[in-house]
N, C-alpha and C. Protein backbone atom coordinates (compact mmCIF):
# COMPACT_ATOMS: atom_id res chain seq x y z
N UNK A 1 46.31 55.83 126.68
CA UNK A 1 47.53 56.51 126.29
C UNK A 1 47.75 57.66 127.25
N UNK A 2 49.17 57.70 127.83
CA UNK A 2 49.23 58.68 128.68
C UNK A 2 49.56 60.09 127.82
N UNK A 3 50.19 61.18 128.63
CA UNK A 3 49.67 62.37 127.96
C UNK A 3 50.93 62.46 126.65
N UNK A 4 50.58 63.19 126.21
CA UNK A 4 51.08 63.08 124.32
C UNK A 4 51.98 64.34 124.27
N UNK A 5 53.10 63.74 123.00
CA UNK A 5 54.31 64.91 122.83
C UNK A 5 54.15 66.06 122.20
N UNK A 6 54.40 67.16 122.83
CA UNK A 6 54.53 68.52 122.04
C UNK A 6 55.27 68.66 121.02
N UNK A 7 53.93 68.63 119.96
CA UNK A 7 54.91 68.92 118.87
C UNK A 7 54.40 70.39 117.85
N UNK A 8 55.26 71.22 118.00
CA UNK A 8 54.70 72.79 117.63
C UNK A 8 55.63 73.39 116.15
N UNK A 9 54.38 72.71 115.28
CA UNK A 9 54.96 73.24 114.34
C UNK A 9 54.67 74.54 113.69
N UNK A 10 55.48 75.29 112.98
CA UNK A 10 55.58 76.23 112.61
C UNK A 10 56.32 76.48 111.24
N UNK A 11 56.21 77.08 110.26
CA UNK A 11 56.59 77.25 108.75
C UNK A 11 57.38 77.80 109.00
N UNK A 12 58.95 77.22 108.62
CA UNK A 12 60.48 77.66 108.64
C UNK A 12 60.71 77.30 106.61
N UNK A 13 61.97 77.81 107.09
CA UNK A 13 62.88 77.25 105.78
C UNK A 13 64.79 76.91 106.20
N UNK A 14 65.46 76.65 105.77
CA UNK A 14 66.87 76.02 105.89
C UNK A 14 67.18 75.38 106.83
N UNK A 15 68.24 75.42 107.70
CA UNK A 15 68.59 74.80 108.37
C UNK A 15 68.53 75.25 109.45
N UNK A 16 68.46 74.96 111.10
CA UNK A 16 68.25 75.47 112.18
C UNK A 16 69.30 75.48 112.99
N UNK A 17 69.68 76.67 113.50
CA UNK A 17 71.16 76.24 114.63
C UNK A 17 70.35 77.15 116.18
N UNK A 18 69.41 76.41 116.70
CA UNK A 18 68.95 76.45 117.86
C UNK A 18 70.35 76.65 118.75
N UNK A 19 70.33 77.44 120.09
CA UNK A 19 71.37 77.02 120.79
C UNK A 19 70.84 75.54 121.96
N UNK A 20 71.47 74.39 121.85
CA UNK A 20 71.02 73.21 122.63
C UNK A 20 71.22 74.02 123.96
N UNK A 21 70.73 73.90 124.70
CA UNK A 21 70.70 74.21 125.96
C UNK A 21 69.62 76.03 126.39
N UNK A 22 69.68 76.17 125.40
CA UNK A 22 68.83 77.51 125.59
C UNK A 22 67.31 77.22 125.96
N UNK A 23 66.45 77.82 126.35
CA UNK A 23 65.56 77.69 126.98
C UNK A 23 64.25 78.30 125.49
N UNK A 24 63.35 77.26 125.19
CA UNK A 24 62.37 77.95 124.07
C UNK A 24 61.82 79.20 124.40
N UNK A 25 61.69 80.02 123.11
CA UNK A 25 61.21 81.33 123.20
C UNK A 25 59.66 81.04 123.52
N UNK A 26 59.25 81.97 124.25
CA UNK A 26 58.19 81.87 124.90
C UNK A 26 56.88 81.85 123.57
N UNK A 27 55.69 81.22 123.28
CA UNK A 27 54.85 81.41 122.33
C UNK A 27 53.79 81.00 122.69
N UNK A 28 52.65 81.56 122.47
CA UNK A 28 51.20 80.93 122.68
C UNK A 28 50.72 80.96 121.22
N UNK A 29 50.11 79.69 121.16
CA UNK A 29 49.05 79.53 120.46
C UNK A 29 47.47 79.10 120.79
N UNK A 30 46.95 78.92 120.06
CA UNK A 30 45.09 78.75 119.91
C UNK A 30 45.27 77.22 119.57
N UNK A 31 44.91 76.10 119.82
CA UNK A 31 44.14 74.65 119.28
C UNK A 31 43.28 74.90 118.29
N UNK A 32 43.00 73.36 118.23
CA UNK A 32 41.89 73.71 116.86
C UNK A 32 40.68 73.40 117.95
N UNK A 33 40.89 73.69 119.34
CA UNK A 33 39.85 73.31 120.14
C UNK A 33 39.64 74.54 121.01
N UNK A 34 40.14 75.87 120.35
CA UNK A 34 39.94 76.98 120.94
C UNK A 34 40.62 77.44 122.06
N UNK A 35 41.74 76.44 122.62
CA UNK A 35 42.42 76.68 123.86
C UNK A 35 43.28 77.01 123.51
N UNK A 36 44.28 78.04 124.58
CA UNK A 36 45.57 78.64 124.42
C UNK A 36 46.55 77.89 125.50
N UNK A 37 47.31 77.86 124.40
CA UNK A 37 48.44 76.89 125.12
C UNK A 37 50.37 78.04 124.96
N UNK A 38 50.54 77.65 126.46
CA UNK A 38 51.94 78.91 126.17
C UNK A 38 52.83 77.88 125.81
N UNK A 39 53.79 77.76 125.17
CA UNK A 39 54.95 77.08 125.28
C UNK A 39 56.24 78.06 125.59
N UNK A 40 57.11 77.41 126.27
CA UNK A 40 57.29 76.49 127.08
C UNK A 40 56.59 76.38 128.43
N UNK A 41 55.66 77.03 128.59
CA UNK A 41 55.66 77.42 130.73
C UNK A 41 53.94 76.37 130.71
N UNK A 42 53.48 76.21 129.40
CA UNK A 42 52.50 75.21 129.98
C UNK A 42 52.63 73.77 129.78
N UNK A 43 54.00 73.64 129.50
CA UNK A 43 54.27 72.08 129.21
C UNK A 43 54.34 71.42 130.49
N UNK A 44 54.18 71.50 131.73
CA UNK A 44 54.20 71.08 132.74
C UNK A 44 55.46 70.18 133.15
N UNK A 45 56.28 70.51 132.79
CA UNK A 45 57.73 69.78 133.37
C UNK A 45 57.50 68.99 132.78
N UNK A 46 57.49 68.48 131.38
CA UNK A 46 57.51 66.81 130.27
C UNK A 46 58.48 67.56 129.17
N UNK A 47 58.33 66.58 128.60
CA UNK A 47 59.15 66.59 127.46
C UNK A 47 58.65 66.31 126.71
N UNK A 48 59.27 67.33 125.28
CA UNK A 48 58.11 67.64 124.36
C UNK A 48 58.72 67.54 123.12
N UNK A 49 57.97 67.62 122.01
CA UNK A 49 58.78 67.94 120.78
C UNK A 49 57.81 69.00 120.25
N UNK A 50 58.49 70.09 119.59
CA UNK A 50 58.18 71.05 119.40
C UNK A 50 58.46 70.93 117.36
N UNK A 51 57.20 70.95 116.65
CA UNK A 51 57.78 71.57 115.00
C UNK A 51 57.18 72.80 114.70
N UNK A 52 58.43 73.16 113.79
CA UNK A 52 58.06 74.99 113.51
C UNK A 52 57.61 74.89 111.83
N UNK A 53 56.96 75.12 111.44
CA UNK A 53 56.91 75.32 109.78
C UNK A 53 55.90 76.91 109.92
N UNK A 54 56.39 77.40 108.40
CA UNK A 54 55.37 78.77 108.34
C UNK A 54 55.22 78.70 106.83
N UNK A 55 55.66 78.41 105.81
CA UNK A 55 55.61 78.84 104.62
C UNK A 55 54.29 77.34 103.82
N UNK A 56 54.02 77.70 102.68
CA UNK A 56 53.14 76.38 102.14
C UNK A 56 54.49 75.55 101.63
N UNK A 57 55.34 75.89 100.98
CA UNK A 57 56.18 75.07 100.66
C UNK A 57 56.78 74.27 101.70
N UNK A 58 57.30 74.25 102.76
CA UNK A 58 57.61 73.03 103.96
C UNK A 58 56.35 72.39 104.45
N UNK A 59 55.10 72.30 103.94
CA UNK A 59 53.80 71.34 103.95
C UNK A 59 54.86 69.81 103.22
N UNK A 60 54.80 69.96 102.18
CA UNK A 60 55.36 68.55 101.63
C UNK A 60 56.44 67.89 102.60
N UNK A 61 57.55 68.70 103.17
CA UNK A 61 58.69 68.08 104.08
C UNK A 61 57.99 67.61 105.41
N UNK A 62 57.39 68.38 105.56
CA UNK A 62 56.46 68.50 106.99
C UNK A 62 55.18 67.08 106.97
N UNK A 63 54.61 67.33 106.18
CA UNK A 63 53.85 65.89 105.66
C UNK A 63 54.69 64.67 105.74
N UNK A 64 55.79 64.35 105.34
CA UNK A 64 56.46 63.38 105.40
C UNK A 64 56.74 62.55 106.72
N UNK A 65 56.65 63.82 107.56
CA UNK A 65 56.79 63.00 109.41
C UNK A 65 55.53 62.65 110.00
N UNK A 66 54.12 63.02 109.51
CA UNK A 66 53.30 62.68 110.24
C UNK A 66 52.98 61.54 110.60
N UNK A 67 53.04 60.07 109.46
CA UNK A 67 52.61 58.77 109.65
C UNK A 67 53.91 58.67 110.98
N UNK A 68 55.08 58.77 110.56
CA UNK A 68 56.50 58.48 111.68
C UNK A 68 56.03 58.48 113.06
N UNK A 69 55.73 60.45 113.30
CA UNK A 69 55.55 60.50 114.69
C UNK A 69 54.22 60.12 115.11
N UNK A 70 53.48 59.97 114.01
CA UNK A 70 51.52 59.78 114.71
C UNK A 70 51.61 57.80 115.50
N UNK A 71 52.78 57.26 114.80
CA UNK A 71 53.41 55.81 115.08
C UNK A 71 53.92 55.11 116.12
N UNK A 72 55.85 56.41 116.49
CA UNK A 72 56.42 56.34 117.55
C UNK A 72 55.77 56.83 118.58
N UNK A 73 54.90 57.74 118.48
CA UNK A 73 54.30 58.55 119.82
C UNK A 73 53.16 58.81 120.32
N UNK A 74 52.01 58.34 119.60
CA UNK A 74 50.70 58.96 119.62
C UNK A 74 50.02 57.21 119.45
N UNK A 75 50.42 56.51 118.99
CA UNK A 75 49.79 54.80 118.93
C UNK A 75 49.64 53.85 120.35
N UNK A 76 48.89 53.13 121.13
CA UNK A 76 49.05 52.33 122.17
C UNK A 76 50.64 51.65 121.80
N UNK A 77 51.64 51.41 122.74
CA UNK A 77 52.71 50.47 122.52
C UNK A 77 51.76 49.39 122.23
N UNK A 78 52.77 48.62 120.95
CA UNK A 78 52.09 47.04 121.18
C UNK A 78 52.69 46.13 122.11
N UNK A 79 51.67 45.16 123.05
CA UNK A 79 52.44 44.50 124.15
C UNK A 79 53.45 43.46 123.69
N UNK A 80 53.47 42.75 122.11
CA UNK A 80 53.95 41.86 121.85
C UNK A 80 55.56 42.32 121.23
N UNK A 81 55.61 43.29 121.13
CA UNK A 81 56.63 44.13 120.65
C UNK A 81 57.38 44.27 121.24
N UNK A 82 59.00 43.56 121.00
CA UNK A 82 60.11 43.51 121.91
C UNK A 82 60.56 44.88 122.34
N UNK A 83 60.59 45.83 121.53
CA UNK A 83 60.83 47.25 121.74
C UNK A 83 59.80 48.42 121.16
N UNK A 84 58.93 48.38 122.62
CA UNK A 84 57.71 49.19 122.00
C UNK A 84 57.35 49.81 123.48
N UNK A 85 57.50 51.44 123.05
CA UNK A 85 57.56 52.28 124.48
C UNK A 85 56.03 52.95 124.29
N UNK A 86 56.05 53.70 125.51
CA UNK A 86 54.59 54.45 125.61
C UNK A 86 55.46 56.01 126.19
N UNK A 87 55.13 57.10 125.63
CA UNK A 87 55.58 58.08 125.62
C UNK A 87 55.04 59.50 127.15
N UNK A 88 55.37 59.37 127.93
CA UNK A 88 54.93 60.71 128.66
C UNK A 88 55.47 61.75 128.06
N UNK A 89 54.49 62.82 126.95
CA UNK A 89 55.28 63.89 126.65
C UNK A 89 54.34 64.47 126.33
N UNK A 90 54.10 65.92 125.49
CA UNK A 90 53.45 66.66 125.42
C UNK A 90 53.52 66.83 123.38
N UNK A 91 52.80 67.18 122.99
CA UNK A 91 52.46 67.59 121.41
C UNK A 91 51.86 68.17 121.16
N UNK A 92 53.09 69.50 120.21
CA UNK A 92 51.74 70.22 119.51
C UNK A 92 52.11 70.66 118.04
N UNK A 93 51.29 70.94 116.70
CA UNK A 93 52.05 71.23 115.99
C UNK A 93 51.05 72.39 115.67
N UNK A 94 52.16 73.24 115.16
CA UNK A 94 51.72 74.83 115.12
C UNK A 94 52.19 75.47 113.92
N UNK A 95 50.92 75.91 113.16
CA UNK A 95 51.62 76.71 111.84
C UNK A 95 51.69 77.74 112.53
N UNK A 96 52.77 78.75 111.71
CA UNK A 96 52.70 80.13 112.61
C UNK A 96 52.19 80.81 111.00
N UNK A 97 51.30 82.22 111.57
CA UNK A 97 50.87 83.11 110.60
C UNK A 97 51.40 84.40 110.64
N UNK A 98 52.46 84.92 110.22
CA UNK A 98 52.79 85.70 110.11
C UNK A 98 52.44 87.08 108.80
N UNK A 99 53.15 88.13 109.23
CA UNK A 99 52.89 88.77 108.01
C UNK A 99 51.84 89.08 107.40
N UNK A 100 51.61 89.08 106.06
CA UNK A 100 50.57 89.21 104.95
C UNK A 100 49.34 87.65 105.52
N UNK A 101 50.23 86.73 106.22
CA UNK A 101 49.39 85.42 106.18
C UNK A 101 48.56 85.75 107.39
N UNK A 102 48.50 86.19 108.46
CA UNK A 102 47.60 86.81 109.26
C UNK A 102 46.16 86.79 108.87
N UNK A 103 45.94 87.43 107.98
CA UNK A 103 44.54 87.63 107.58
C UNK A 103 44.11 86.13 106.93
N UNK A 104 44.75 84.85 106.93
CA UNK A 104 44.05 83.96 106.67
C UNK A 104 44.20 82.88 107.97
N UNK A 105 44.60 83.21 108.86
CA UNK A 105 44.50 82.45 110.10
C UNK A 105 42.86 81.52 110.47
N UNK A 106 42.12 82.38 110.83
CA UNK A 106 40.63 82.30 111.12
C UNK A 106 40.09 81.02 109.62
N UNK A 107 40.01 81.53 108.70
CA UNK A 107 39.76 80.46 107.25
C UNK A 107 40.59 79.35 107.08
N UNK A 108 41.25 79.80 107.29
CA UNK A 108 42.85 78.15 107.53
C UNK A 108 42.60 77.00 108.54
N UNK A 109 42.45 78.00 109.63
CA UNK A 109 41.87 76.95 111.01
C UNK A 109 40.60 76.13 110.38
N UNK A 110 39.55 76.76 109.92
CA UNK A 110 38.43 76.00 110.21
C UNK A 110 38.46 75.03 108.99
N UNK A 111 39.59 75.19 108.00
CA UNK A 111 39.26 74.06 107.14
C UNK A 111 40.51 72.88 107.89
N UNK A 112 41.35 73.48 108.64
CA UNK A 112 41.91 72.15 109.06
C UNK A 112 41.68 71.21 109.91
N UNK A 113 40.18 72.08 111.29
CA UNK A 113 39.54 71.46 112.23
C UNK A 113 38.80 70.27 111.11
N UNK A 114 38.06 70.85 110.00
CA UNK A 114 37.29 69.60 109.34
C UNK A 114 38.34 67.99 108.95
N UNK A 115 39.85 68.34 108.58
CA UNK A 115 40.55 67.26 107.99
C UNK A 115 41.06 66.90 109.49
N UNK A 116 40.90 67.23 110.44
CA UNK A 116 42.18 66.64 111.95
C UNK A 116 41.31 66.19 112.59
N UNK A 117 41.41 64.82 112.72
CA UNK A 117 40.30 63.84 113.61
C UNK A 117 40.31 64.95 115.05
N UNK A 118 39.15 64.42 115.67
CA UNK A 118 38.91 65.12 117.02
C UNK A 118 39.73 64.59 117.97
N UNK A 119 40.23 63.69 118.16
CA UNK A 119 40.91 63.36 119.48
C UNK A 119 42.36 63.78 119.22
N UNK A 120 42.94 64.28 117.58
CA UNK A 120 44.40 65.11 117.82
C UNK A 120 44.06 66.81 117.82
N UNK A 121 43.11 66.92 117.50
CA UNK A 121 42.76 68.40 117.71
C UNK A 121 43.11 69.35 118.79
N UNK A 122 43.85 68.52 120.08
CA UNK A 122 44.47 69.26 120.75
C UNK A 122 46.01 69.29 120.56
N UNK A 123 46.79 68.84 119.70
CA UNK A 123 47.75 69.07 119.17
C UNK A 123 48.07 69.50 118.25
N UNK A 124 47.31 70.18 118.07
CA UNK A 124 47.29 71.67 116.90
C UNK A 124 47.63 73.12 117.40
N UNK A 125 48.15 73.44 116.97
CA UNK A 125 48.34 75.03 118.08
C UNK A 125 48.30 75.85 116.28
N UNK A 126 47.88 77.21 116.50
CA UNK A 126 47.97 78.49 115.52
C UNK A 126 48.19 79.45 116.23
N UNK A 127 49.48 79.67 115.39
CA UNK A 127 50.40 81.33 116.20
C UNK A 127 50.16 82.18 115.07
N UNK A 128 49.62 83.28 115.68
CA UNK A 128 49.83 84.57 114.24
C UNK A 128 50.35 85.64 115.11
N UNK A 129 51.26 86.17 114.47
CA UNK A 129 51.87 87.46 115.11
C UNK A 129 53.39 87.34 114.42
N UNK A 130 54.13 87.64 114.98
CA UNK A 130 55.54 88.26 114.24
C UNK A 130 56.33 86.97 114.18
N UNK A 131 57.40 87.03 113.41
CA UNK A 131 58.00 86.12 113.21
C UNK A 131 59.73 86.33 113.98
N UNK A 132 59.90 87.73 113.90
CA UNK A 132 61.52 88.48 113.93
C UNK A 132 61.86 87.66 115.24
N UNK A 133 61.70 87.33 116.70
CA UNK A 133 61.75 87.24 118.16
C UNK A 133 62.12 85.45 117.49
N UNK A 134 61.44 85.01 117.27
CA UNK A 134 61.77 83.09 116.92
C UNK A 134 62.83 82.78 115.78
N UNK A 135 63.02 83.83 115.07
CA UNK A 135 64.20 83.75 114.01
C UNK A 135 65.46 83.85 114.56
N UNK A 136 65.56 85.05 115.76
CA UNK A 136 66.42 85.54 116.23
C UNK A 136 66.90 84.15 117.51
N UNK A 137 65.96 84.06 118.12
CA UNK A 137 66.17 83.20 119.37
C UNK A 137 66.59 81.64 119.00
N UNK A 138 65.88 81.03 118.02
CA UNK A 138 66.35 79.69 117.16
C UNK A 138 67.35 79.89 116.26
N UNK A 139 67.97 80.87 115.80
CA UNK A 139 68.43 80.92 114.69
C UNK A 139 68.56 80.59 113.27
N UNK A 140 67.09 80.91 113.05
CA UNK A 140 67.07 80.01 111.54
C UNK A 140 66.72 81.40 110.84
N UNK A 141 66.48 80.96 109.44
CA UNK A 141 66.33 82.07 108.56
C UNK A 141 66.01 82.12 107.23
N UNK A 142 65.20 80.68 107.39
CA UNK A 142 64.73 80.57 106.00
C UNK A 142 63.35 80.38 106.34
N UNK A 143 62.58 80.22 105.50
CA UNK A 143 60.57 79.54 105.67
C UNK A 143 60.72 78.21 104.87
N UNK A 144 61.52 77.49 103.78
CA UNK A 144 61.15 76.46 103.19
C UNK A 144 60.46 75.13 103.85
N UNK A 145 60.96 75.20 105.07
CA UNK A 145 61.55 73.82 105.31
C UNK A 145 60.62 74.03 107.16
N UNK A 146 60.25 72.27 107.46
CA UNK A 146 59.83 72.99 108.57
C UNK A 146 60.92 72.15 109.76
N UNK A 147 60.90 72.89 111.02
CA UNK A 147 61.65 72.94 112.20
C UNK A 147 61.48 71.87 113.19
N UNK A 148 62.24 71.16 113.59
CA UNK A 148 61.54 70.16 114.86
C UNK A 148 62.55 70.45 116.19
N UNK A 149 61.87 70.61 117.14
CA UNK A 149 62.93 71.16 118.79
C UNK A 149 62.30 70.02 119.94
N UNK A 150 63.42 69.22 120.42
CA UNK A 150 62.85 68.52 121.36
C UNK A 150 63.18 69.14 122.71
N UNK A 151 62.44 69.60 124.13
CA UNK A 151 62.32 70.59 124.72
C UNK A 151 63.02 69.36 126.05
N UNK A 152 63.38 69.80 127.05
CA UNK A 152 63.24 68.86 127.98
C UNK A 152 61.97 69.22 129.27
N UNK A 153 62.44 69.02 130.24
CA UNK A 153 61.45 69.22 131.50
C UNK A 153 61.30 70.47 131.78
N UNK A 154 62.10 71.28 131.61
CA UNK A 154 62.73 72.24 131.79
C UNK A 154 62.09 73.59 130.71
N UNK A 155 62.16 73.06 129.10
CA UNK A 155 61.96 73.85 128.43
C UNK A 155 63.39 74.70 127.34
N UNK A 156 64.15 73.36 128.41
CA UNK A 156 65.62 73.78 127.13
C UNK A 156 65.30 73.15 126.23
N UNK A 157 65.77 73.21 125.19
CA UNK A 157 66.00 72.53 123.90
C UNK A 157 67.38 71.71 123.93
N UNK A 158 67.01 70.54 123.92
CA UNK A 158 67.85 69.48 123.90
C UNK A 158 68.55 68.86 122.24
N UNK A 159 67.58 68.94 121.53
CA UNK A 159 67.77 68.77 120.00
C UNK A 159 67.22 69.23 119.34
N UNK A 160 67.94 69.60 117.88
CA UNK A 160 66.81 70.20 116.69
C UNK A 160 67.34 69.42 115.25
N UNK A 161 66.49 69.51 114.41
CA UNK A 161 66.51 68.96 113.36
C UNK A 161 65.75 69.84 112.26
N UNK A 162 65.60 70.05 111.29
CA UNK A 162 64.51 70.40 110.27
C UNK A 162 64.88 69.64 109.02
N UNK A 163 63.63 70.02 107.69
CA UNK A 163 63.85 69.24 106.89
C UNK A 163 63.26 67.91 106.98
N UNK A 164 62.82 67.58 105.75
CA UNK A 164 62.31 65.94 105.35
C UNK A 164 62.49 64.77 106.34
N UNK A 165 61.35 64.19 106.28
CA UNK A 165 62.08 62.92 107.32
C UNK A 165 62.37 62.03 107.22
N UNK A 166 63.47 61.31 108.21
CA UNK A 166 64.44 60.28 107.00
C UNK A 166 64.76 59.35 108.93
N UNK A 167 64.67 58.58 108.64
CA UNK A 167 64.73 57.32 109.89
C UNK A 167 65.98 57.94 110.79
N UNK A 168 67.20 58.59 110.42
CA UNK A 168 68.52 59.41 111.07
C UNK A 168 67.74 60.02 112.13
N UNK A 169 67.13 61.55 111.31
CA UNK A 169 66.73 61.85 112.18
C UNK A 169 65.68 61.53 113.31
N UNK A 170 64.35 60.97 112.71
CA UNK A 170 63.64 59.87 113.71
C UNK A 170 64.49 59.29 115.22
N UNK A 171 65.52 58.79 114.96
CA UNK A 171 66.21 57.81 115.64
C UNK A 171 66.59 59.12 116.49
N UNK A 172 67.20 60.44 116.23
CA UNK A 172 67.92 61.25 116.79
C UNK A 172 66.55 61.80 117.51
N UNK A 173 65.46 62.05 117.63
CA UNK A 173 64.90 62.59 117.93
C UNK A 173 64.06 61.70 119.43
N UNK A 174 64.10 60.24 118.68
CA UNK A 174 63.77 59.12 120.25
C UNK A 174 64.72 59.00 121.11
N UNK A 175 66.24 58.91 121.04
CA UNK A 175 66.86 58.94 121.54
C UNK A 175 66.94 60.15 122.18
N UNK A 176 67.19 61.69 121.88
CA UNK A 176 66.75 62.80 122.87
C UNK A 176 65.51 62.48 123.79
N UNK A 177 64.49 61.69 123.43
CA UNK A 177 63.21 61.54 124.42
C UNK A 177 63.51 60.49 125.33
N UNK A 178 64.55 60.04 125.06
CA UNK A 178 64.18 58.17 126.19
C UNK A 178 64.08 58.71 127.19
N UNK A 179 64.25 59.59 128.05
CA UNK A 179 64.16 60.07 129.31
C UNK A 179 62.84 59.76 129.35
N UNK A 180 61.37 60.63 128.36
CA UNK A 180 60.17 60.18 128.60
C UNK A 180 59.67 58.55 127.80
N UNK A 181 60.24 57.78 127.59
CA UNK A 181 59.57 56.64 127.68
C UNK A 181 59.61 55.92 128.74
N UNK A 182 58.34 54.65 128.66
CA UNK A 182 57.96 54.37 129.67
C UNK A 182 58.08 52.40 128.96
């Protein structure tokens, strides 16, 4: 499998009005493999998908996409499969810890390194620090619900979506990537 989509999630809530064409706010996080990863400037010119969730309540919406994207993007294509791509992209998903949640960053991580097989453990990212700079720059403004940004080569944001996952958006989200299938 070639290299895998960024997908950086982070605990949002409502709806997201990213500006398409704006360039992602700059963020580093930690892996569950101890590495720091910046987004956007270490995505290496790929294309990525980026999810934001922060709150426990967008866990359930957020849960709902994992079988989807662990499927479209992270599986060998099957060869027998009339329409079955192999993805050059980057992934990471990133709770962010903000606030009061700060002080459980460190305890959070190590119970999620035990449930996240080792070979996705580098598509985990943990941000703790402020939240105000990614509210402002994405424009969202709720925590319920979590965030998805597909980035291009570049590091613009080409599409966003948040909220439950439902085959619409899926479809909206491969179609922003066909550039990286292969």
């Amino acid at each position: 499998m070639k290299n895998l989509l960024t997908i950086l999630l982070v605990f949002s809530v409502s709806t997201c009005f990213a500006q398409i064409g704006d360039i992602f706010p700059e963020m580093e996080g930690e892996s569950l493999r101890y590495d720091t990863v910046n987004i956007p400037s270490d995505l290496n010119g790929k294309y990525s998908l980026i999810a934001l969730a922060f709150s426990k309540k967008s866990e359930k919406d957020l849960g709902s996409w994992f079988n989807p994207l662990y499927n479209q993007f992270l599986t060998e294509p099957d060869p027998n499969a009339f329409f079955s791509f192999e993805y050059d992209l980057n992934m990471y998903i990133i709770p962010m810890f903000t606030g009061a949640k700060r002080a459980a960053y460190k305890s959070t991580m190590k119970k999620v390194q035990e449930t996240v097989a080792p070979e996705l453990q580098h598509l985990v990212l943990f941000y703790k620090g402020t939240l105000k700079q990614y509210k402002q720059a994405l424009k969202f403004d709720g925590n319920d619900v979590p965030y998805f940004y597909v980035l291009d080569t570049e590091g613009k944001i080409i599409y966003h979506t948040s909220g439950k996952y439902t085959r619409n958006k899926m479809q909206e989200i491969i179609d922003a990537l066909e550039p990286a299938a292969k």
